[in-house]
N, C-alpha and C. Protein backbone atom coordinates (compact mmCIF):
# COMPACT_ATOMS: atom_id res chain seq x y z
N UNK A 1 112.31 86.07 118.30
CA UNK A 1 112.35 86.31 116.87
C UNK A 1 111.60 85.21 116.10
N UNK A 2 111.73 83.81 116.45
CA UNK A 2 110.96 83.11 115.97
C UNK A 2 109.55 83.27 116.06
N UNK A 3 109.42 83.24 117.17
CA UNK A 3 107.65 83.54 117.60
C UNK A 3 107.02 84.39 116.37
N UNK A 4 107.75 85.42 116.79
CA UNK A 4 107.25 86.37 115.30
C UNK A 4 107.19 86.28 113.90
N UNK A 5 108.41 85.64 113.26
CA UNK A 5 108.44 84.59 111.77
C UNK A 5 107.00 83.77 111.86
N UNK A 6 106.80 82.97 113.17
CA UNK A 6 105.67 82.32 113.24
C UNK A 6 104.34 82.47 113.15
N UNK A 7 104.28 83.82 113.87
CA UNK A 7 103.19 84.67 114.20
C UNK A 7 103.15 85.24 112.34
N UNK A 8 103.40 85.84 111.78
CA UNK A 8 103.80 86.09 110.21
C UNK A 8 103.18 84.84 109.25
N UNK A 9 104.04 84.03 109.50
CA UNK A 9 103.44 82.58 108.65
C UNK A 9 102.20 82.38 109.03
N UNK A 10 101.79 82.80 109.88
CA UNK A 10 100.26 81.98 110.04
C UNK A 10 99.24 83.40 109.41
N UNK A 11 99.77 84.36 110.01
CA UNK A 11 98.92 85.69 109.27
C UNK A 11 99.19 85.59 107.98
N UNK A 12 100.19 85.27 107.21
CA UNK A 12 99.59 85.18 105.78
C UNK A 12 99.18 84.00 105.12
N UNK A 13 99.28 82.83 105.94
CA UNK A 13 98.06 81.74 105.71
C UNK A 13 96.94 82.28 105.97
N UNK A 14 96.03 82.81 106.89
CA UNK A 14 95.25 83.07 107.02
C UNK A 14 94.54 84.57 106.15
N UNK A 15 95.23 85.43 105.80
CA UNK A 15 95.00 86.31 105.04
C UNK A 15 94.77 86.01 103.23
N UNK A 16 95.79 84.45 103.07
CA UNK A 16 95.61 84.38 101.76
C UNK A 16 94.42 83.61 101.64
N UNK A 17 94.23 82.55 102.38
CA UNK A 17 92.43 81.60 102.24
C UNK A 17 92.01 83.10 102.58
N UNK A 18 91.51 84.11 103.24
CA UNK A 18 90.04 84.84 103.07
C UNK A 18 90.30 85.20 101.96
N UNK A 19 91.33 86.05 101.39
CA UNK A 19 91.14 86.81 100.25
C UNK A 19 91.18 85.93 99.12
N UNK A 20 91.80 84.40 99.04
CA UNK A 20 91.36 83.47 97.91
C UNK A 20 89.76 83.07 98.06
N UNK A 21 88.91 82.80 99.22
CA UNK A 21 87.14 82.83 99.33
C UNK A 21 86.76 84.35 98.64
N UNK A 22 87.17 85.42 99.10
CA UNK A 22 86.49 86.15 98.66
C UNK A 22 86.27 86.80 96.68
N UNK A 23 87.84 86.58 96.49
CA UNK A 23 87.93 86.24 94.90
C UNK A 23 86.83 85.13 94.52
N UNK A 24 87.26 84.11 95.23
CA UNK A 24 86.50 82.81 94.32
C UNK A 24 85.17 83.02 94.51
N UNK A 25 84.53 83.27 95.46
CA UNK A 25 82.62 84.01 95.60
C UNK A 25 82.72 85.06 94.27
N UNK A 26 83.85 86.53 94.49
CA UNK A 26 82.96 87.24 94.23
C UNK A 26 83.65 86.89 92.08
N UNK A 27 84.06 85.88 91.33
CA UNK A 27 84.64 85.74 90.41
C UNK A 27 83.53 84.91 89.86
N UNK A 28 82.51 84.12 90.45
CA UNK A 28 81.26 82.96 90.78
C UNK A 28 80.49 83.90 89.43
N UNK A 29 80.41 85.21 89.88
CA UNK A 29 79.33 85.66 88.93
C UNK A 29 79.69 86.66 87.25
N UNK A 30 80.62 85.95 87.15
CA UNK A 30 81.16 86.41 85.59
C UNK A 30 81.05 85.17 84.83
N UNK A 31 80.36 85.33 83.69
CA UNK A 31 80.17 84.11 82.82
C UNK A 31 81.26 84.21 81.67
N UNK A 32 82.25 83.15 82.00
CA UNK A 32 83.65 83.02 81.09
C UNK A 32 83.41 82.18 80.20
N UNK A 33 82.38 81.71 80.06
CA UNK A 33 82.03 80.80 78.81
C UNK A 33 81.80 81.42 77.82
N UNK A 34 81.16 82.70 77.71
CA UNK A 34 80.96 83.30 76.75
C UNK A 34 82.11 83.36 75.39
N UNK A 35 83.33 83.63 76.51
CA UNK A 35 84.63 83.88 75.85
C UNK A 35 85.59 82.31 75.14
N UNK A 36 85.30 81.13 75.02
CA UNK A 36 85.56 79.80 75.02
C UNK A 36 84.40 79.42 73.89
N UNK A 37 84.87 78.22 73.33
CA UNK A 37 84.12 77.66 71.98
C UNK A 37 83.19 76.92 72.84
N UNK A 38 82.02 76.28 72.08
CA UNK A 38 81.39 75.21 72.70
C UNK A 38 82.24 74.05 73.18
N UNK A 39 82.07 73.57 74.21
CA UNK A 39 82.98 72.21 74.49
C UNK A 39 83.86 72.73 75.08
N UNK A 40 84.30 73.34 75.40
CA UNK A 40 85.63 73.49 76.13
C UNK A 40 84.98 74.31 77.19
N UNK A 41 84.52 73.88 78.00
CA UNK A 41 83.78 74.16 79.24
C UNK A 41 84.94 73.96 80.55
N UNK A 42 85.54 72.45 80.24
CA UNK A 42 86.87 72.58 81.38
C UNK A 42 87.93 73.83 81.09
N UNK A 43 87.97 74.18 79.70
CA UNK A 43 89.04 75.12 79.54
C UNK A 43 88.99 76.52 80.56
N UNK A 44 87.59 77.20 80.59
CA UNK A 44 87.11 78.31 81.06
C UNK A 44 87.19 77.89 82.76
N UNK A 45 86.58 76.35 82.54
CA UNK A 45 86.67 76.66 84.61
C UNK A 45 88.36 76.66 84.95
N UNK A 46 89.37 76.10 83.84
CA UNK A 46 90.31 76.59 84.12
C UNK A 46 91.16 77.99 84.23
N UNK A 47 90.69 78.22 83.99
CA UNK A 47 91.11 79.92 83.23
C UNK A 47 90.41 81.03 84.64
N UNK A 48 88.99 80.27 85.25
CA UNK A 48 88.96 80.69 86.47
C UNK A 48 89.38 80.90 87.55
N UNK A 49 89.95 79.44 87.44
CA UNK A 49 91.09 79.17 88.66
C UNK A 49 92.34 79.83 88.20
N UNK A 50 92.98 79.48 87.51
CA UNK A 50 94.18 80.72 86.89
C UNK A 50 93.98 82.22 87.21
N UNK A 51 92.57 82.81 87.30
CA UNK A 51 92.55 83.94 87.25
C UNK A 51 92.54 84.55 88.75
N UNK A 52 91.58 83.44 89.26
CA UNK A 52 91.52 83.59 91.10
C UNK A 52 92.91 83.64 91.55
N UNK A 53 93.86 82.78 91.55
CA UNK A 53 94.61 82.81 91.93
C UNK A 53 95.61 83.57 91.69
N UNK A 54 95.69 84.80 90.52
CA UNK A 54 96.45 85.45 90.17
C UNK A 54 95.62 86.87 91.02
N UNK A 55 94.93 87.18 91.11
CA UNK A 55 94.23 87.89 91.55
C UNK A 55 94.34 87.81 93.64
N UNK A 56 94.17 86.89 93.83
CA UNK A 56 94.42 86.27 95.17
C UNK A 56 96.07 86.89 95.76
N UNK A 57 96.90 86.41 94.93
CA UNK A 57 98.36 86.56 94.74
C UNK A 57 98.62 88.24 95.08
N UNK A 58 97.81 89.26 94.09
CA UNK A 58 98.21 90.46 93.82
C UNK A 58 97.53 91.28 95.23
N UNK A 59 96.17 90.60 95.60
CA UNK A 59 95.33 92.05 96.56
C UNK A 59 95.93 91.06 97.97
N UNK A 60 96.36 89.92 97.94
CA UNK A 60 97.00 89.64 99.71
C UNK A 60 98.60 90.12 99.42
N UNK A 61 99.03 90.06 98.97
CA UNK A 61 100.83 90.78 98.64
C UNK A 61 100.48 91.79 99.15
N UNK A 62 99.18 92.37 98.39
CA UNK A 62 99.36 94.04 98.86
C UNK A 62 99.08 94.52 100.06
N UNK A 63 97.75 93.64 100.87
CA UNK A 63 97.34 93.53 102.01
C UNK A 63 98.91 93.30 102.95
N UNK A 64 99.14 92.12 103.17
CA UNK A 64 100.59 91.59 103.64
C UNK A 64 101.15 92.96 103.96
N UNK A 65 101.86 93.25 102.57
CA UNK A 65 102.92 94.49 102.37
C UNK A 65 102.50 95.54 103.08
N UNK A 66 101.50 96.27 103.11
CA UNK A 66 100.64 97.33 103.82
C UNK A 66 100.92 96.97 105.07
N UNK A 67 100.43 95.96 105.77
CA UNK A 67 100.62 95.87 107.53
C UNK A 67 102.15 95.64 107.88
N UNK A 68 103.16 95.18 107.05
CA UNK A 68 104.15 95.10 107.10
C UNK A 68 105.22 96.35 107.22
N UNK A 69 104.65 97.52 105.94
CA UNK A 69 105.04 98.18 105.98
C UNK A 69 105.05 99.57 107.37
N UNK A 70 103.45 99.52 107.84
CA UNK A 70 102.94 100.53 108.54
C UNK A 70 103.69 99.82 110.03
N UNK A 71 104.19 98.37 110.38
CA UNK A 71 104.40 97.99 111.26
C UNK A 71 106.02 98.56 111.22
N UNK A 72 106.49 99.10 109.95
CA UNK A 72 108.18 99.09 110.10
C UNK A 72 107.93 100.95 110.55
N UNK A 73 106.89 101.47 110.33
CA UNK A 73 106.81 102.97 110.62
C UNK A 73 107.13 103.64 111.84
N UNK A 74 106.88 102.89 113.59
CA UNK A 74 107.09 103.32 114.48
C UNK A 74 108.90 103.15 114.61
N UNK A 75 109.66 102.41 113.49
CA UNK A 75 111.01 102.70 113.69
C UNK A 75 111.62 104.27 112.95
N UNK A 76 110.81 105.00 112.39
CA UNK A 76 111.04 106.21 112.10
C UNK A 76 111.24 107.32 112.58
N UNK A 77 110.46 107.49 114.08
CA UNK A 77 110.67 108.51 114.74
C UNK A 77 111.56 107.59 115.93
């Protein structure tokens, strides 16, 4: 039973870094400055990172949840 908790912890370490790289690449090409006054340039790269990571949060939960779920399916029949 542990093995498996273990085996788990590391699949969603590893599932959350790709899908946090792939947010943070594909988030690279939206210009958020537009939306921010002059000068507040740290504000927006903050607001990036806020956004990656909320974003990161929602499509690996769902990823996670999905293999989790389809793995509880062969207890059905």
């Amino acid at each position: 039973m542990l093995d498996s908790l273990g085996q788990q912890g590391l699949l969603g370490i590893i599932v959350n870094l790709m899908v946090l790289t792939i947010v943070w690449w594909s988030i690279q090409s939206f210009n958020f400055d537009v939306f921010f006054k002059k000068g507040d340039e740290w504000r927006a790269k903050v607001f990036v990172i806020l956004i990656t990571i909320a974003l990161t949060h929602l499509v690996s939960s769902f990823l996670l949840n999905y293999l989790n779920w389809s793995m509880m399916l062969r207890y059905l029949f």
